[in-house]
Protein backbone atom coordinates (compact mmCIF):
# COMPACT_ATOMS: atom_id res chain seq x y z
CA UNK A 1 5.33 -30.40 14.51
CA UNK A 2 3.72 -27.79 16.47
CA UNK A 3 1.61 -25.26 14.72
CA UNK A 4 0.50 -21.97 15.87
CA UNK A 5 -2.14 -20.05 14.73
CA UNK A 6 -1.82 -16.72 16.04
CA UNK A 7 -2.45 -13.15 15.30
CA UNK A 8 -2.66 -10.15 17.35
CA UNK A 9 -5.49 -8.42 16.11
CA UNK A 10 -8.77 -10.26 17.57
CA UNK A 11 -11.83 -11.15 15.77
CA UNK A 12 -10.31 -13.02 12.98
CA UNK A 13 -11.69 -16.31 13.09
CA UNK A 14 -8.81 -17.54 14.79
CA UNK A 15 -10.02 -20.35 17.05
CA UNK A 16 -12.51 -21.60 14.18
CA UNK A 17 -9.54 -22.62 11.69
CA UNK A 18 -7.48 -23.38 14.01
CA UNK A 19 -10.28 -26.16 15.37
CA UNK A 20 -10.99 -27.08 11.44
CA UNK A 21 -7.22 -27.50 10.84
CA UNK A 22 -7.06 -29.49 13.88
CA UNK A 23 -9.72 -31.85 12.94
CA UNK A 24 -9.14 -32.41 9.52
CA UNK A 25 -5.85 -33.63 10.15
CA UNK A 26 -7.31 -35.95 13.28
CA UNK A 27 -9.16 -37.41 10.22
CA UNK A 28 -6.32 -38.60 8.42
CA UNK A 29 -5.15 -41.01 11.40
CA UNK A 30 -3.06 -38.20 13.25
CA UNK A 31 -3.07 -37.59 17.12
CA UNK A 32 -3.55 -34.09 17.24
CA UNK A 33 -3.66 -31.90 20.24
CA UNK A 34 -5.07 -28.57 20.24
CA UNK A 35 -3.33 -26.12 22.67
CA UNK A 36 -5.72 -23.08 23.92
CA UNK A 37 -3.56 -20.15 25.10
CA UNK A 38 -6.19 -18.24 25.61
CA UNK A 39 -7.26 -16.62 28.60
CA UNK A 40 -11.26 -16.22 26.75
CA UNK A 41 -10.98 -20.28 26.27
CA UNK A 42 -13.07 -20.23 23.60
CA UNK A 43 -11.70 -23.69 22.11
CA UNK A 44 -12.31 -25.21 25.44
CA UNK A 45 -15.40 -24.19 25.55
CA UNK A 46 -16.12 -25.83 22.24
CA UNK A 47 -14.77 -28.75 23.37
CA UNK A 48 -17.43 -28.56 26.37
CA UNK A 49 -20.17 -28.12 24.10
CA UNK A 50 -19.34 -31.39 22.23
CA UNK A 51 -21.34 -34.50 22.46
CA UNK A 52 -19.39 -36.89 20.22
CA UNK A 53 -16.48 -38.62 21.35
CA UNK A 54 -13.53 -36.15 20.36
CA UNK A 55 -11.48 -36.22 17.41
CA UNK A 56 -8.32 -34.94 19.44
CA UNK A 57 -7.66 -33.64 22.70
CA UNK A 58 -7.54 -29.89 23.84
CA UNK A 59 -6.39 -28.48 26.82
CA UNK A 60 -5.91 -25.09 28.51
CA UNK A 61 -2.65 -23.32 28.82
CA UNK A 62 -2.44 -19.94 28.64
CA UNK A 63 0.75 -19.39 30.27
CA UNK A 64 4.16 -17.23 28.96
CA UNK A 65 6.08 -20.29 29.69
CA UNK A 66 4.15 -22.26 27.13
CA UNK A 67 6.93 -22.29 24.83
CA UNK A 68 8.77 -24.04 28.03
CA UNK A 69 6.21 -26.44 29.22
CA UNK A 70 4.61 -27.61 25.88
CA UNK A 71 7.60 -29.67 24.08
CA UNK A 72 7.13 -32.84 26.90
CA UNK A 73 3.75 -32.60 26.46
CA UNK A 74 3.70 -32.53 22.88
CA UNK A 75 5.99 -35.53 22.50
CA UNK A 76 2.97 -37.55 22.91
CA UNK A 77 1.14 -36.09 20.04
CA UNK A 78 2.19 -36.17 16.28
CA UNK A 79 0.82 -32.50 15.65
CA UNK A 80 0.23 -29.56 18.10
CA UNK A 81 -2.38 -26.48 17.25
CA UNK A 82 -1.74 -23.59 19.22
CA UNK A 83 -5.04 -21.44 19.32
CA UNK A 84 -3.17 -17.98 20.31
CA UNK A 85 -4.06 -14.84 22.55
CA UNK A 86 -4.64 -11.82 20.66
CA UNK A 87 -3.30 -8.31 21.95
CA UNK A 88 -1.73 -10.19 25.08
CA UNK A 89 1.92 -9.95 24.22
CA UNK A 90 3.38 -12.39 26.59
CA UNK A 91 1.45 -15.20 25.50
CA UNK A 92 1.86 -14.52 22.05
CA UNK A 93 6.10 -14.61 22.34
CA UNK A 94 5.34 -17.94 24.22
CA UNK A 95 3.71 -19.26 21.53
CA UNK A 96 5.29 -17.85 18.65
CA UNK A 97 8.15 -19.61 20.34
CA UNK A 98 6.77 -22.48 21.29
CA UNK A 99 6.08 -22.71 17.69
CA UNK A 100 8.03 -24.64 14.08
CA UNK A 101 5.41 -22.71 12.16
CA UNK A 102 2.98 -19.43 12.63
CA UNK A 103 -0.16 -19.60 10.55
CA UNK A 104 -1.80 -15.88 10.41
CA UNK A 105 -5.13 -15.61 9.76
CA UNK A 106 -6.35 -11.63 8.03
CA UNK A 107 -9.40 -10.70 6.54
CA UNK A 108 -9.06 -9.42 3.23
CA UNK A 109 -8.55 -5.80 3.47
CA UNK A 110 -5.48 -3.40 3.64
CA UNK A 111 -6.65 -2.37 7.36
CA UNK A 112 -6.52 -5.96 8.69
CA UNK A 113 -3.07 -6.32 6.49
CA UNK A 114 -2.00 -3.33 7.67
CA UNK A 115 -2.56 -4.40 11.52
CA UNK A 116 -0.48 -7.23 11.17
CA UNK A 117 2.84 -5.23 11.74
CA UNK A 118 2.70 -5.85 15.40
CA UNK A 119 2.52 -10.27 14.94
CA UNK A 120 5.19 -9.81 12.52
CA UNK A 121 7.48 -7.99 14.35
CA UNK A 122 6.86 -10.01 17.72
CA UNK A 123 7.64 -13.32 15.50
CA UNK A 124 10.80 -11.61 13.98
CA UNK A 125 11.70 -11.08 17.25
CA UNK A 126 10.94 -14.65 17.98
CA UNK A 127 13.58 -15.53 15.16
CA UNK A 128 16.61 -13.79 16.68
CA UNK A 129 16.46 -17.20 19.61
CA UNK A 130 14.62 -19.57 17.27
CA UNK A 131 15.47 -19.06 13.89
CA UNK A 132 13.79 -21.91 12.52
CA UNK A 133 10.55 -20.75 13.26
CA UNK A 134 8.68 -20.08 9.93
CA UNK A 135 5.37 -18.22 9.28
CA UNK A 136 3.04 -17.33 6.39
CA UNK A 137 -0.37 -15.45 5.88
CA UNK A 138 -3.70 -16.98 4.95
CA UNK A 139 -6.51 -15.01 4.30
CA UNK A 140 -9.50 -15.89 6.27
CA UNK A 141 -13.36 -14.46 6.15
CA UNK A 142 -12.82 -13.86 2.28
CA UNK A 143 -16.53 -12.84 1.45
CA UNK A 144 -17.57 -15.86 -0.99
CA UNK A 145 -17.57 -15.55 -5.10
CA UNK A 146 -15.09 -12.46 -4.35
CA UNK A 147 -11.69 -11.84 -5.46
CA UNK A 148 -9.04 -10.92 -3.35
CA UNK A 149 -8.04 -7.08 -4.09
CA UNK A 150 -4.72 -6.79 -6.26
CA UNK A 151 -4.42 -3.65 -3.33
CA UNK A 152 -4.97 -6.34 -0.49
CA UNK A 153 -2.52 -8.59 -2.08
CA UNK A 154 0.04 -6.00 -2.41
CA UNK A 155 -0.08 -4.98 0.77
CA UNK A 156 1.37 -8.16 1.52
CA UNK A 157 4.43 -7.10 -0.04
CA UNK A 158 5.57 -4.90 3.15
CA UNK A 159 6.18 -7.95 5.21
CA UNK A 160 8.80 -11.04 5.03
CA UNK A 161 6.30 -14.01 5.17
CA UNK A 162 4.03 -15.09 1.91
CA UNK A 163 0.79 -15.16 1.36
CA UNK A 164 -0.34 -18.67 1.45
CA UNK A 165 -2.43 -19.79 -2.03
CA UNK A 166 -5.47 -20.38 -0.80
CA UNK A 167 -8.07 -18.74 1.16
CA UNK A 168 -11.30 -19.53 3.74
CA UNK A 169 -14.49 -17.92 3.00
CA UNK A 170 -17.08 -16.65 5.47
CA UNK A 171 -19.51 -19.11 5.69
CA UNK A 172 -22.09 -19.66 8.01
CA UNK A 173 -21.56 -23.61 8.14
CA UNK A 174 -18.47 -22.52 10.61
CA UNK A 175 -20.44 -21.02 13.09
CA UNK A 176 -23.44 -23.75 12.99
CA UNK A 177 -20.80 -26.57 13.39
CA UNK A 178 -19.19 -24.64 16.27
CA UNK A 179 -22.26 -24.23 17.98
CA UNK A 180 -22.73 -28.17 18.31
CA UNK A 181 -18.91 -28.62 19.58
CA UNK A 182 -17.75 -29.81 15.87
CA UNK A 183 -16.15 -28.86 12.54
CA UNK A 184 -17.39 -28.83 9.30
CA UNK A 185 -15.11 -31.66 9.02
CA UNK A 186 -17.99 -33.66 10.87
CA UNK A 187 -21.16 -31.64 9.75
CA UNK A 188 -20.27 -31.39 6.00
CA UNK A 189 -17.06 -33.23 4.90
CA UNK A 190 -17.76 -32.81 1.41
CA UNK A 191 -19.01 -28.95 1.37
CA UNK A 192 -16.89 -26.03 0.30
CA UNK A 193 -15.96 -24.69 3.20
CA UNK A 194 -14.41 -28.11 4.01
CA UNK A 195 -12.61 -28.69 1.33
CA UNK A 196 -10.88 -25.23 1.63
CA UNK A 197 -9.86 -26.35 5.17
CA UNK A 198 -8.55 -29.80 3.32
CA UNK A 199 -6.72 -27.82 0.73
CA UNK A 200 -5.14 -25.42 3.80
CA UNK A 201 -3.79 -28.28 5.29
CA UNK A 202 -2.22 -29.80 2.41
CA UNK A 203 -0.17 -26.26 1.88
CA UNK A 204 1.26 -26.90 5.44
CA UNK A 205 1.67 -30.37 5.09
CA UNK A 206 3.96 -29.28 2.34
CA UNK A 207 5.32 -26.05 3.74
CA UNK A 208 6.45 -27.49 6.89
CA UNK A 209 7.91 -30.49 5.63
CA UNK A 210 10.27 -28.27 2.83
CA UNK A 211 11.30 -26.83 6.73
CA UNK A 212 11.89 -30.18 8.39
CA UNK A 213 13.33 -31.53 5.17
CA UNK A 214 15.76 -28.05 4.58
């Protein structure tokens, strides 16, 4: 299963869940391998940072052929992350269609809704030479003890992919593990912020098997 968590606005916390998702799934016995296709690196960087011996591997590969190059590779692997390029439109194709499933991360407002048109059309586009490809929305940076807008929600409604039940908050535990080369997988397995990374995964556990299963 390769996931890819992409979105083409930046500055959505897009390598941070993407890392979390990644390592709380390493903690249940998989071998995961975290994919950065992007040119900033910023997950590889993370991964330099680290001192502890690594819950899964990550490598660098930036390249519009990803969606060519990556299956051999990820034969070895039971999961794939894909840590996406925003606004570069070549590697996103690659890796929407490198892809079984598109995770896209918004903040919780109509504009950042709003600016997804341009990931949802390039993964539509996507569909016309993979059509098993499958994607849904989670909201991410959701300001804690707030509710998510009934306007944000509907907003929703203009595209063809649902809004995943749950939701990440901001918290500053992200940033503090990140800093140290970790997750709060690691720093704080039992805090809030990691069980709403646990309870993230367990939607896509479930989501993509119904599409392996269908």
């Amino acid at each position: 299963m390769i996931i890819g968590v992409l979105q083409q606005k930046g500055g959505v916390g897009k390598t941070t869940l993407a890392l979390n998702i990644a390592a709380a799934y390493a903690k249940e016995g998989l071998k995961v391998l975290l994919v950065d296709a992007d040119p900033q690196g910023s997950a590889l960087t993370w991964s330099s940072v680290r001192e502890a011996p690594p819950l899964f591997a990550v490598v660098g590969m930036p390249k519009p052929t990803l969606h060519k190059e990556l299956p051999a590779v990820a034969a070895d692997y039971d999961l794939v992350i894909i840590d996406g390029a925003p606004q570069v439109k070549e590697l996103v194709r690659s890796a929407i269609l490198a892809s079984d499933y598109v995770l896209i991360p918004v903040q919780p407002s109509p504009f950042d809704v709003w600016s997804c048109a341009d990931i949802v059309a390039l993964v539509s586009e996507a569909q016309q030479f993979k059509p098993s490809i499958a994607a849904g929305f989670v909201i991410n940076r959701k300001i804690g003890n707030t509710a998510i807008g009934r306007d944000v929600k509907k907003a929703f409604g203009q595209f063809p992919y649902p809004l995943l039940k749950t939701s990440i908050s901001q918290r500053v535990s992200f940033a503090e593990a990140a800093a140290q080369g970790l997750t709060v997988i690691e720093t704080a397995p039992s805090s809030p912020a990691a069980w709403e990374i646990y309870e993230l995964t367990e939607i896509l556990k479930t989501t993509t098997h119904e599409r392996t299963a269908a």
